[in-house]
Structure formats: structure tokens, C-alpha cells
PDB file of N, CA and C in Angstrom:
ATOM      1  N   UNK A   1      65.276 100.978  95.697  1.00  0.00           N
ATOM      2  CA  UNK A   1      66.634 101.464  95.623  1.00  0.00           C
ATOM      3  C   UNK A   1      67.339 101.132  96.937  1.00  0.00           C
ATOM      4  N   UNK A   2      68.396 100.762  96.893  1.00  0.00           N
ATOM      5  CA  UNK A   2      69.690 100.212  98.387  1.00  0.00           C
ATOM      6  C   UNK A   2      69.485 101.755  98.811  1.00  0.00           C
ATOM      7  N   UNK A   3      69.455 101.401  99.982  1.00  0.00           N
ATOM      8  CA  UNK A   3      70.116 102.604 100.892  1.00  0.00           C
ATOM      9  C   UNK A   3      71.474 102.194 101.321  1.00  0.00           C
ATOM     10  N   UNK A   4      72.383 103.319 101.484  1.00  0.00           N
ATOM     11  CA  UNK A   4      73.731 103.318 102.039  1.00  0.00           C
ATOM     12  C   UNK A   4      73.765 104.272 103.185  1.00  0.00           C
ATOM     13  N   UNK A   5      74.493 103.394 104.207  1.00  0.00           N
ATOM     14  CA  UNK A   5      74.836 104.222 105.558  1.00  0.00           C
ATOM     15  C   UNK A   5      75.656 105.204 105.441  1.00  0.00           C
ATOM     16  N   UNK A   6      75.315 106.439 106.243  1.00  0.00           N
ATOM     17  CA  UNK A   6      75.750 107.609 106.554  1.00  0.00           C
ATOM     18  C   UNK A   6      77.635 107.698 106.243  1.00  0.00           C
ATOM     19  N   UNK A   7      78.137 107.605 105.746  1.00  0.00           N
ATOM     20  CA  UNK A   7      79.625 107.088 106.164  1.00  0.00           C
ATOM     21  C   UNK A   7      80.590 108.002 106.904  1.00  0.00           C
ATOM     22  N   UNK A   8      79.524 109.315 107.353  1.00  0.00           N
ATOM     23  CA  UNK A   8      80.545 109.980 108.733  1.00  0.00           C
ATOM     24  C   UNK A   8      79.326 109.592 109.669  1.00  0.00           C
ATOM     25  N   UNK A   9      78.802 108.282 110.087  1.00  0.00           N
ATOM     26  CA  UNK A   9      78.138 108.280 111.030  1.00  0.00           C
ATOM     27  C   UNK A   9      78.627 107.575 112.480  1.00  0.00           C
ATOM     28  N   UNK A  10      80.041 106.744 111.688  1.00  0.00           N
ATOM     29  CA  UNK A  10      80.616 106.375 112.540  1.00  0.00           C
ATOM     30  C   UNK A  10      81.941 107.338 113.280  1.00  0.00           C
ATOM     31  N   UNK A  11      82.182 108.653 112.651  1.00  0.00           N
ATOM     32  CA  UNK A  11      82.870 109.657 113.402  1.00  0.00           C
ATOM     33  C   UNK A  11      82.760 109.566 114.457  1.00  0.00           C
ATOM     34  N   UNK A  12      83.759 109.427 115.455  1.00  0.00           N
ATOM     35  CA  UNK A  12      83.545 109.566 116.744  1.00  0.00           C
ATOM     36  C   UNK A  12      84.386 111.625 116.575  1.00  0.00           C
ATOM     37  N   UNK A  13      83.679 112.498 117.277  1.00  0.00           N
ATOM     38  CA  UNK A  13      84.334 113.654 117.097  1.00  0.00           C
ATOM     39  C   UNK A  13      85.270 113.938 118.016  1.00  0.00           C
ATOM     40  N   UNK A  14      85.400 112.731 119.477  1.00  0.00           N
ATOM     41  CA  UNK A  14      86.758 113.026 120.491  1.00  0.00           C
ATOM     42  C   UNK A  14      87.212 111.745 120.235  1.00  0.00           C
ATOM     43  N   UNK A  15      88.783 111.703 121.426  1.00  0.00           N
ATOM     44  CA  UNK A  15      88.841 110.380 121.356  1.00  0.00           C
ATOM     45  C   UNK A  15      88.183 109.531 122.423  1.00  0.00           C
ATOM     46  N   UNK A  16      88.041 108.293 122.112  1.00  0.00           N
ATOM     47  CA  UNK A  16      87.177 107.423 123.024  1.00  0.00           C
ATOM     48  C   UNK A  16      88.225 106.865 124.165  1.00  0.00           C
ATOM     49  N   UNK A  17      87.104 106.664 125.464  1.00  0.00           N
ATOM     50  CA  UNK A  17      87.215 106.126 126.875  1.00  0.00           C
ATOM     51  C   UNK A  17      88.029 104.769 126.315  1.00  0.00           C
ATOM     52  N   UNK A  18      88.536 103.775 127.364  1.00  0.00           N
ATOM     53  CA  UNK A  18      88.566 102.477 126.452  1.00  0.00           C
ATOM     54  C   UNK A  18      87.602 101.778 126.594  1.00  0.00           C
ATOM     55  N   UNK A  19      86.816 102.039 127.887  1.00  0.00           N
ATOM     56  CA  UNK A  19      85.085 101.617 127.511  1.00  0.00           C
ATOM     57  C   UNK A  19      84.143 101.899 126.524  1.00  0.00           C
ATOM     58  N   UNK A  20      84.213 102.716 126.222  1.00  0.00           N
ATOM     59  CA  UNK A  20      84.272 103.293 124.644  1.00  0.00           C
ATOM     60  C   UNK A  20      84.713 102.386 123.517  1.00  0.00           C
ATOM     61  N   UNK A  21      85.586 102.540 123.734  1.00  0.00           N
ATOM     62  CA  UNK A  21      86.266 101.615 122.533  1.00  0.00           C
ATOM     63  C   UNK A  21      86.246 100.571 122.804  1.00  0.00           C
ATOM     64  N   UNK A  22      86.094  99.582 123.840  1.00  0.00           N
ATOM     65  CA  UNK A  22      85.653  98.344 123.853  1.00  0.00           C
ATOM     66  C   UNK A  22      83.753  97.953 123.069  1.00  0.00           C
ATOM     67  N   UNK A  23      82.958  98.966 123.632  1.00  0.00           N
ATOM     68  CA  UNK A  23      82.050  98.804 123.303  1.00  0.00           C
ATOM     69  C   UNK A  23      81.602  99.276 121.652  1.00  0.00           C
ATOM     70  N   UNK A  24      82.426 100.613 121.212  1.00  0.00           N
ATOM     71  CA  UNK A  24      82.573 100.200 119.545  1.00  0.00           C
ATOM     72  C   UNK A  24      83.191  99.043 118.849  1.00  0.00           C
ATOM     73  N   UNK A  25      83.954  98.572 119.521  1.00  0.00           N
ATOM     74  CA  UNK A  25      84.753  97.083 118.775  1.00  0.00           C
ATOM     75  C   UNK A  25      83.781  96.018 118.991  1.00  0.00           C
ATOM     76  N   UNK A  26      82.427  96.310 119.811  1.00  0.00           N
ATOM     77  CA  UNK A  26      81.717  94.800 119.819  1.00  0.00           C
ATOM     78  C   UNK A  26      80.600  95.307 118.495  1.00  0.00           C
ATOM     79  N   UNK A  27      80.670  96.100 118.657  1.00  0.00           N
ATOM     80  CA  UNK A  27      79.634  96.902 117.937  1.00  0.00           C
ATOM     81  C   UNK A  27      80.316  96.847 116.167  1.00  0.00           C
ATOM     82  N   UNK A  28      81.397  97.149 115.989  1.00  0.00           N
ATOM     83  CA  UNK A  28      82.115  96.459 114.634  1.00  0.00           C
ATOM     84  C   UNK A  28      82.297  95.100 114.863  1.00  0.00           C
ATOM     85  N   UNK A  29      82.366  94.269 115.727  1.00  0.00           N
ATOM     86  CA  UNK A  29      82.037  92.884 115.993  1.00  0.00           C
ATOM     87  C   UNK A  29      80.680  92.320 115.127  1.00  0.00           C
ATOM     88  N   UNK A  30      79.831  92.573 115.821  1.00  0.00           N
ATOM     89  CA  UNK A  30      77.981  92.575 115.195  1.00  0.00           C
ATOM     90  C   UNK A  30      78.097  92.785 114.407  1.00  0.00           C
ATOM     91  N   UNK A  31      78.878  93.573 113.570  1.00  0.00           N
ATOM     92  CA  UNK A  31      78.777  93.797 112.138  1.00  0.00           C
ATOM     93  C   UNK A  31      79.459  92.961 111.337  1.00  0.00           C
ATOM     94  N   UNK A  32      79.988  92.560 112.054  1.00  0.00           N
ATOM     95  CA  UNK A  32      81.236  91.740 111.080  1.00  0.00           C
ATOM     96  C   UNK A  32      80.181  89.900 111.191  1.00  0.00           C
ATOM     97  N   UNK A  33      79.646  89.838 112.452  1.00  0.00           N
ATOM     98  CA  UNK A  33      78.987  88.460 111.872  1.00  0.00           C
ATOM     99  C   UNK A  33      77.515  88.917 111.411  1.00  0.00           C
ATOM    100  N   UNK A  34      76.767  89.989 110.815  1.00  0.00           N
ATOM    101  CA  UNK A  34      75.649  90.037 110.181  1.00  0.00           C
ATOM    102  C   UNK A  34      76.501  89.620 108.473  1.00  0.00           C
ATOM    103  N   UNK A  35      77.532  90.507 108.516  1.00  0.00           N
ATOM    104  CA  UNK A  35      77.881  90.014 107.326  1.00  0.00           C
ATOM    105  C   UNK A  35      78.385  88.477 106.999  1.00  0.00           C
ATOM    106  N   UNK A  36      78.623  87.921 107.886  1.00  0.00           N
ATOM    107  CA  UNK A  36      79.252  86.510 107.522  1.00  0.00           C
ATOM    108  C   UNK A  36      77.512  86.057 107.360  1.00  0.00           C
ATOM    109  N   UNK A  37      76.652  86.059 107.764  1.00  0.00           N
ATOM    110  CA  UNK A  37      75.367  85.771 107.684  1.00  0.00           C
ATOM    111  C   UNK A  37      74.783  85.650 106.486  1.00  0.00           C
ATOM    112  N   UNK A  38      75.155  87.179 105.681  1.00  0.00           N
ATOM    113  CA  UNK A  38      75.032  87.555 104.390  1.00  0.00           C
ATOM    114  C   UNK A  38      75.790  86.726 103.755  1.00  0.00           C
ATOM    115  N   UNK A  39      77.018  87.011 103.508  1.00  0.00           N
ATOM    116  CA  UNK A  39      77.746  86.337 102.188  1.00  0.00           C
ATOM    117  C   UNK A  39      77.546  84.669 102.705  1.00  0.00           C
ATOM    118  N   UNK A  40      77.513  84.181 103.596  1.00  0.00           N
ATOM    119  CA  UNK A  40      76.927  82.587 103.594  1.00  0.00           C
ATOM    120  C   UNK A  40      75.880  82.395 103.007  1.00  0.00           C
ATOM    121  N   UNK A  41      74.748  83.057 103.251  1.00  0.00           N
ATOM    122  CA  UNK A  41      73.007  83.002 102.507  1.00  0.00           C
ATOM    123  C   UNK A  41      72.930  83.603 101.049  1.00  0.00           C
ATOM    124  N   UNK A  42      74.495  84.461 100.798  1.00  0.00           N
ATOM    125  CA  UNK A  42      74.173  84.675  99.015  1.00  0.00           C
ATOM    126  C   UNK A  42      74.882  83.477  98.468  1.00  0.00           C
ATOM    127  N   UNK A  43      76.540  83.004  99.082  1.00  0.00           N
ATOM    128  CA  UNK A  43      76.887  81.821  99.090  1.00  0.00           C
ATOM    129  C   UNK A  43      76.316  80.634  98.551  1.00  0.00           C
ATOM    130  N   UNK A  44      75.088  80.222  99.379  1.00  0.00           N
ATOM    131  CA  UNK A  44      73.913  78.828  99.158  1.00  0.00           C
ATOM    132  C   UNK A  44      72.975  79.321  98.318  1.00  0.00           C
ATOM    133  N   UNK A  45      72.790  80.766  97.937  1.00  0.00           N
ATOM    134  CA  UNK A  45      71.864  80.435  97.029  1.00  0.00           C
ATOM    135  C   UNK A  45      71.846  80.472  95.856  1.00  0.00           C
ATOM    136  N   UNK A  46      73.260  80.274  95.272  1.00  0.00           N
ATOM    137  CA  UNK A  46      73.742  80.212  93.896  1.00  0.00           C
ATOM    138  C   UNK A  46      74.560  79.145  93.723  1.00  0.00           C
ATOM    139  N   UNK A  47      74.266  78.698  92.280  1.00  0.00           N
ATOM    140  CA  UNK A  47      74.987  77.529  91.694  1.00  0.00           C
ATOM    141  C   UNK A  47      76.405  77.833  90.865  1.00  0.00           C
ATOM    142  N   UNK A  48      76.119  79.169  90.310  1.00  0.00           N
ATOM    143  CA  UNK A  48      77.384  79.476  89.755  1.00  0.00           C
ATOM    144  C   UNK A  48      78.872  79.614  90.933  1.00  0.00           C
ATOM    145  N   UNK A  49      79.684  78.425  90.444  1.00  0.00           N
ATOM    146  CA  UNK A  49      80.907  78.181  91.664  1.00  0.00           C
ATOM    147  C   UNK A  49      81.792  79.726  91.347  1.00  0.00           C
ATOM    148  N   UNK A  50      81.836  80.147  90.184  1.00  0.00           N
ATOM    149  CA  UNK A  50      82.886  81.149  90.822  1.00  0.00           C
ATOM    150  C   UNK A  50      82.317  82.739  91.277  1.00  0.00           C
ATOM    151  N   UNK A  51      81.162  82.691  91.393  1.00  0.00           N
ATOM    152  CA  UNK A  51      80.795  83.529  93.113  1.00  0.00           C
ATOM    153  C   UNK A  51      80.560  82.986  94.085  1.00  0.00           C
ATOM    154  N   UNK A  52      80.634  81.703  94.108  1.00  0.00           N
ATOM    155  CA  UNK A  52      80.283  80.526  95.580  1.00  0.00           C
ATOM    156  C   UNK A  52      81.841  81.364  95.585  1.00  0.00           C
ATOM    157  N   UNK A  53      82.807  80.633  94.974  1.00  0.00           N
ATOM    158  CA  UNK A  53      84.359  80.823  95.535  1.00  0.00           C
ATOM    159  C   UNK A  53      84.490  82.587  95.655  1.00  0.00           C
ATOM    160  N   UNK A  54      83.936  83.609  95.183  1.00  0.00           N
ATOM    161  CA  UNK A  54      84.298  84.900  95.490  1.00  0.00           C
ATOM    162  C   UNK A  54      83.504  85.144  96.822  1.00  0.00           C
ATOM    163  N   UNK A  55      81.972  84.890  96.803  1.00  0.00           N
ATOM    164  CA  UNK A  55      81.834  84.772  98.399  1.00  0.00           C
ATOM    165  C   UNK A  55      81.838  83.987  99.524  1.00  0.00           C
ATOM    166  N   UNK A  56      82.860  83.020  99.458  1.00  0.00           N
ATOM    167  CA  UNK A  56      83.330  82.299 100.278  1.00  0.00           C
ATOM    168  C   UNK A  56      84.629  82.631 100.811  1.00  0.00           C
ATOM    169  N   UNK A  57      85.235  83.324 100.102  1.00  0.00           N
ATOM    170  CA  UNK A  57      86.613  83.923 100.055  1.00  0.00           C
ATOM    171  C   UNK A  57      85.927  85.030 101.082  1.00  0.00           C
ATOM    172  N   UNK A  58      84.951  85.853 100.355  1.00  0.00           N
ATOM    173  CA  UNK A  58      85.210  87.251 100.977  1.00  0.00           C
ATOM    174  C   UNK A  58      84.616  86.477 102.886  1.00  0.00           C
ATOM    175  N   UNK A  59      83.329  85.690 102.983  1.00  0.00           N
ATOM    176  CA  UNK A  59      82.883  85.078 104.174  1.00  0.00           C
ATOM    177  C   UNK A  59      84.523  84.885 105.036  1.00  0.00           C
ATOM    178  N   UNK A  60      84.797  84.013 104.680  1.00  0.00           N
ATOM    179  CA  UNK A  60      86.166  83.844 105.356  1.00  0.00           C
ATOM    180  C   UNK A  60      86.979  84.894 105.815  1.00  0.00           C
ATOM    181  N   UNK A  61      87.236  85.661 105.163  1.00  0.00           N
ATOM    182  CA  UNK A  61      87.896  86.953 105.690  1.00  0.00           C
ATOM    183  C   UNK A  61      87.265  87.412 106.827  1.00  0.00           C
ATOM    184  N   UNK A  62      85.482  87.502 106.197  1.00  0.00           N
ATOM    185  CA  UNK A  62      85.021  88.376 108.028  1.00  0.00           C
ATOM    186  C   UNK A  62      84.743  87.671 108.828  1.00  0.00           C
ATOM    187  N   UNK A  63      85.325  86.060 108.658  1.00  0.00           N
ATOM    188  CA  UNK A  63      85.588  84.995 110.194  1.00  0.00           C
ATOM    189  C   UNK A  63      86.747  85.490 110.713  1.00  0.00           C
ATOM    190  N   UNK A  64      87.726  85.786 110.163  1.00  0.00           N
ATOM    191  CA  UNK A  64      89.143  86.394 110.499  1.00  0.00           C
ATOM    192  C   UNK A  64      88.996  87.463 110.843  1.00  0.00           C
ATOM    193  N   UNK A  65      88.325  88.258 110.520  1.00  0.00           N
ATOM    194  CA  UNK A  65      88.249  89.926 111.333  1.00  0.00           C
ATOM    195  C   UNK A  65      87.243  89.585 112.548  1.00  0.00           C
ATOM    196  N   UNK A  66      86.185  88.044 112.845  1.00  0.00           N
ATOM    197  CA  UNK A  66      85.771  88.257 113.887  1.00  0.00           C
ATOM    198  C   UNK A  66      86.752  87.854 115.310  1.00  0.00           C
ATOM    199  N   UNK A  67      87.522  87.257 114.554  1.00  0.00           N
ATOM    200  CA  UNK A  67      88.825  86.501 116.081  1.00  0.00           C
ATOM    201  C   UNK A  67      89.634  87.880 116.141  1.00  0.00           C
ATOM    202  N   UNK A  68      90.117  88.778 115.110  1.00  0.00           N
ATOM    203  CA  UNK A  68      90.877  89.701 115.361  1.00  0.00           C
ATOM    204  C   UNK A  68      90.336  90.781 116.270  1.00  0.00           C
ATOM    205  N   UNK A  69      88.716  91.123 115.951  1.00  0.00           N
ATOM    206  CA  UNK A  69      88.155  91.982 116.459  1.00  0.00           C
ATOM    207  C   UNK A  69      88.060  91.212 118.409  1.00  0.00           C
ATOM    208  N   UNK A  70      87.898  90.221 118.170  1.00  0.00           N
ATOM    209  CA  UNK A  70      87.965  89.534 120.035  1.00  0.00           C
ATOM    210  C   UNK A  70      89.262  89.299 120.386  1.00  0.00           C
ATOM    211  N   UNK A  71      90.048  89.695 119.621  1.00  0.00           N
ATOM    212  CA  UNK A  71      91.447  89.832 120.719  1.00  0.00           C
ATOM    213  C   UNK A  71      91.126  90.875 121.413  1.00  0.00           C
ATOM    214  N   UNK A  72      91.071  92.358 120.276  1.00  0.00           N
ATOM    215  CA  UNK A  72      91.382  93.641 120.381  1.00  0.00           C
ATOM    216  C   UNK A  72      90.499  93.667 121.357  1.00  0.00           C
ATOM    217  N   UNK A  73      89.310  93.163 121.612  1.00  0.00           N
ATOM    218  CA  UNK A  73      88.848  93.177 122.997  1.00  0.00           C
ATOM    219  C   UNK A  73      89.457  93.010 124.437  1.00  0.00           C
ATOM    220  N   UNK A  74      90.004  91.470 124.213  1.00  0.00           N
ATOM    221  CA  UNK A  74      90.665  91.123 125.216  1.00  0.00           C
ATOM    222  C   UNK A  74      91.600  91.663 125.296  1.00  0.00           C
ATOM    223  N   UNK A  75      91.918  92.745 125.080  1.00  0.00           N
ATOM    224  CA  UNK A  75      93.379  93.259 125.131  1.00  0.00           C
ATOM    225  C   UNK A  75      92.845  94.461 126.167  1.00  0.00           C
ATOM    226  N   UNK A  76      91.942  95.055 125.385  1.00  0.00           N
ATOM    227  CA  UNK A  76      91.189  96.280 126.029  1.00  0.00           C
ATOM    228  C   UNK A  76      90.715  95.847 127.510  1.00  0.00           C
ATOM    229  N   UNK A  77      89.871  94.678 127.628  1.00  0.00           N
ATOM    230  CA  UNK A  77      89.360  94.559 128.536  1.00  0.00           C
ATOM    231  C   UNK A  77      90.001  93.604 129.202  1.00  0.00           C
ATOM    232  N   UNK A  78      90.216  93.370 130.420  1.00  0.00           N
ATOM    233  CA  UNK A  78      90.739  91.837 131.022  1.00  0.00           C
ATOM    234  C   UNK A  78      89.764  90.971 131.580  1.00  0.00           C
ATOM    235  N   UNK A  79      88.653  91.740 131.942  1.00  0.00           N
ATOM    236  CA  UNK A  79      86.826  91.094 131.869  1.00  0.00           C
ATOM    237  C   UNK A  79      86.848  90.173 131.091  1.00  0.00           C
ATOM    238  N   UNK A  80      86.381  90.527 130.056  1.00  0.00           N
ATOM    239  CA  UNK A  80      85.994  89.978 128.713  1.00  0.00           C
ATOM    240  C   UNK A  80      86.935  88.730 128.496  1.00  0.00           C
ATOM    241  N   UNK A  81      88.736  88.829 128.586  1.00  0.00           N
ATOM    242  CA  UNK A  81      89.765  87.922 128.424  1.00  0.00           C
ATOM    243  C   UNK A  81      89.053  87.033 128.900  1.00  0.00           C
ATOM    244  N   UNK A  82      88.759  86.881 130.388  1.00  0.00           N
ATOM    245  CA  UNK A  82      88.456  85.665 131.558  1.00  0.00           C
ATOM    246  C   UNK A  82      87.418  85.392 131.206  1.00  0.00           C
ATOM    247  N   UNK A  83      86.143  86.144 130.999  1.00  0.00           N
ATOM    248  CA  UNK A  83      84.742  85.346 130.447  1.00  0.00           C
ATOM    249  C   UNK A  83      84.960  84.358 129.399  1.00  0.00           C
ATOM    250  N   UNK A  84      85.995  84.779 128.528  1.00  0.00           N
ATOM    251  CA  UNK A  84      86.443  83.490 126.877  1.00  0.00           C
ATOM    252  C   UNK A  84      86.870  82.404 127.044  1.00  0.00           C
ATOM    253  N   UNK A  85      87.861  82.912 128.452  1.00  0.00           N
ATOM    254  CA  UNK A  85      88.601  81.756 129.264  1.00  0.00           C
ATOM    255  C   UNK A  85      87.833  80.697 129.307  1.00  0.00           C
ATOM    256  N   UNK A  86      87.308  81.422 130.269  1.00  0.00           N
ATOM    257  CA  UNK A  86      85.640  80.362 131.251  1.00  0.00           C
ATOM    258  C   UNK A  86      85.224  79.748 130.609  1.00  0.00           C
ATOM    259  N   UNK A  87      84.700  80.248 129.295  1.00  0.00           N
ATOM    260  CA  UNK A  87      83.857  79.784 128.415  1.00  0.00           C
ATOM    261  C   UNK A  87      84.658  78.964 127.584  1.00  0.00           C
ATOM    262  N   UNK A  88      85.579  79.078 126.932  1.00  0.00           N
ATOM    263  CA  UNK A  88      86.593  77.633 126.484  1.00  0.00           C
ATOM    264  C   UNK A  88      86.925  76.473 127.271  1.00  0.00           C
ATOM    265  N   UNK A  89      86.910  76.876 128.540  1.00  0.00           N
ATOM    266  CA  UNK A  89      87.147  75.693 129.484  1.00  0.00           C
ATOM    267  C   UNK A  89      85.923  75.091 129.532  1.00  0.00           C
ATOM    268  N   UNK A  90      84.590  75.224 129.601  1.00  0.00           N
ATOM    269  CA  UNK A  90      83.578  75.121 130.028  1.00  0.00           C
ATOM    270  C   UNK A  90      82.919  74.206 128.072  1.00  0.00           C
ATOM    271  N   UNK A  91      83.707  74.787 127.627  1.00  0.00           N
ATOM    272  CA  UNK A  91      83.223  74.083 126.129  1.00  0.00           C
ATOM    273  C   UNK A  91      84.095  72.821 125.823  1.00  0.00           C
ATOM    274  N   UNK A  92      85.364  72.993 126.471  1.00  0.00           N
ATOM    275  CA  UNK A  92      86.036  71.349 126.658  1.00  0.00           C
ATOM    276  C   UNK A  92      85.707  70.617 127.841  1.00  0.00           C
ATOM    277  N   UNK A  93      85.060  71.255 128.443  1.00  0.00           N
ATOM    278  CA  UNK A  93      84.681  70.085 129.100  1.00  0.00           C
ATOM    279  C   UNK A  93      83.535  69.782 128.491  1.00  0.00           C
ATOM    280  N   UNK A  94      82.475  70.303 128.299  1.00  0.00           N
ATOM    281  CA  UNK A  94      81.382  69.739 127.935  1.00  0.00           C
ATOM    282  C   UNK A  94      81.610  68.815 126.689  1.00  0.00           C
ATOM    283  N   UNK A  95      82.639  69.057 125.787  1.00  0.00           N
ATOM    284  CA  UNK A  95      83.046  68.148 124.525  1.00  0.00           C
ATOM    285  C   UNK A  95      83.473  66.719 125.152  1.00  0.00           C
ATOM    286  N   UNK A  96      84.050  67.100 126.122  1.00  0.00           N
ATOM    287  CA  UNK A  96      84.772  66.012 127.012  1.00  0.00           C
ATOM    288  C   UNK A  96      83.914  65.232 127.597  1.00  0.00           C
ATOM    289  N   UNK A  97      82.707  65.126 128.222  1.00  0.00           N
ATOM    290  CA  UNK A  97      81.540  64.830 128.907  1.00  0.00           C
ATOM    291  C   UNK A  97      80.899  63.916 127.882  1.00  0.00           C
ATOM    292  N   UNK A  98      80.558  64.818 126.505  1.00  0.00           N
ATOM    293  CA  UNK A  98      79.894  64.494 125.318  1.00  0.00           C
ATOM    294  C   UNK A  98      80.386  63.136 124.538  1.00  0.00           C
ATOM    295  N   UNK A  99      81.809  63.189 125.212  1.00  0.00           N
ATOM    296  CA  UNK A  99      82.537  62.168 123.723  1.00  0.00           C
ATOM    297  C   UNK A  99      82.648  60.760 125.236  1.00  0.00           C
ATOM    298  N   UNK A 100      82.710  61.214 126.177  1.00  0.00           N
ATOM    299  CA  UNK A 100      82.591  60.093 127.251  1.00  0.00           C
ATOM    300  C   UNK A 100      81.044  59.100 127.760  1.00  0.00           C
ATOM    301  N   UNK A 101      79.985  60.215 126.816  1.00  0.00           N
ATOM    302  CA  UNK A 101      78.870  59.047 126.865  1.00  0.00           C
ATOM    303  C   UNK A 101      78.238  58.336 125.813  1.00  0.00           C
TER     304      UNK A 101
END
């Protein structure tokens, strides 16, 4: 039998620090790509196209809640902003490096 999560387990009973709430938004982050994980691997393992197209649809959506959920970060945090920075700069260049040898 499925088990289902607690669904007041995510109650927070005050309101949260914004460290707090940065660190629940990574934490609904993780969740959001276990599920893209899922609906990709139920995705491939069926031939019938119109649940390929219903979970490809729904996959897509929680690619879009994972960029939304890393704004709401970077918004929260200005850390986090500059590490993405870094790390985008650091991924064109290396593309840049890559396509020059």
C-alpha cells in the first residue's frame, strides 16, 4: 500500500527567519527535482504517447517551478545570487574553452 506524507508536516507553527525560509525553499527545491526524476522515469517507461504527453507536460512544469523556486532564493539571499553568477560565468567559459578546442 502507498504511503502518503503527513500533510500538516510541513506546518511551520511561527513565522520563519529568512534563513529559514531560504533553507525551506531549497528544501521544496529537492523536491521539486526528485519529482522531475519521477515523471521522466515513468515518462520512458511507457509506450502509450498520451501519458508520455501527460507526463511530460506535468515534468515540464516542475522544471519551471525549479527556476522559480531559485529566484525566490536569490531574492532571499544575495549569497546564493553571486554563487549562480559565478557559476554561469564559469559555465561560459568553460563552453567557450570547449568549442575553441
Amino acid at each position: 500500500m502507498v504511503q502518503f506524507a503527513d500533510p500538516f508536516i510541513g506546518n511551520i507553527p511561527k513565522k520563519m527567519s529568512q534563513d529559514e525560509l531560504v533553507q525551506a525553499i531549497r528544501a521544496d527545491l529537492a523536491g521539486e527535482l526528485e519529482a522531475i526524476v519521477g515523471y521522466d522515469a515513468h515518462y520512458h517507461s511507457t509506450d502509450d504517447q498520451r501519458i508520455k504527453n501527460i507526463l511530460a507536460a506535468i515534468r515540464d512544469e516542475e522544471i519551471q517551478h525549479t527556476e522559480m523556486l531559485k529566484k525566490a532564493i536569490e531574492l532571499l539571499d544575495t549569497n546564493t545570487a553571486q554563487f549562480h553568477q559565478k557559476g554561469a560565468t564559469r559555465f561560459e567559459q568553460t563552453m567557450f574553452q570547449n568549442a575553441n578546442n
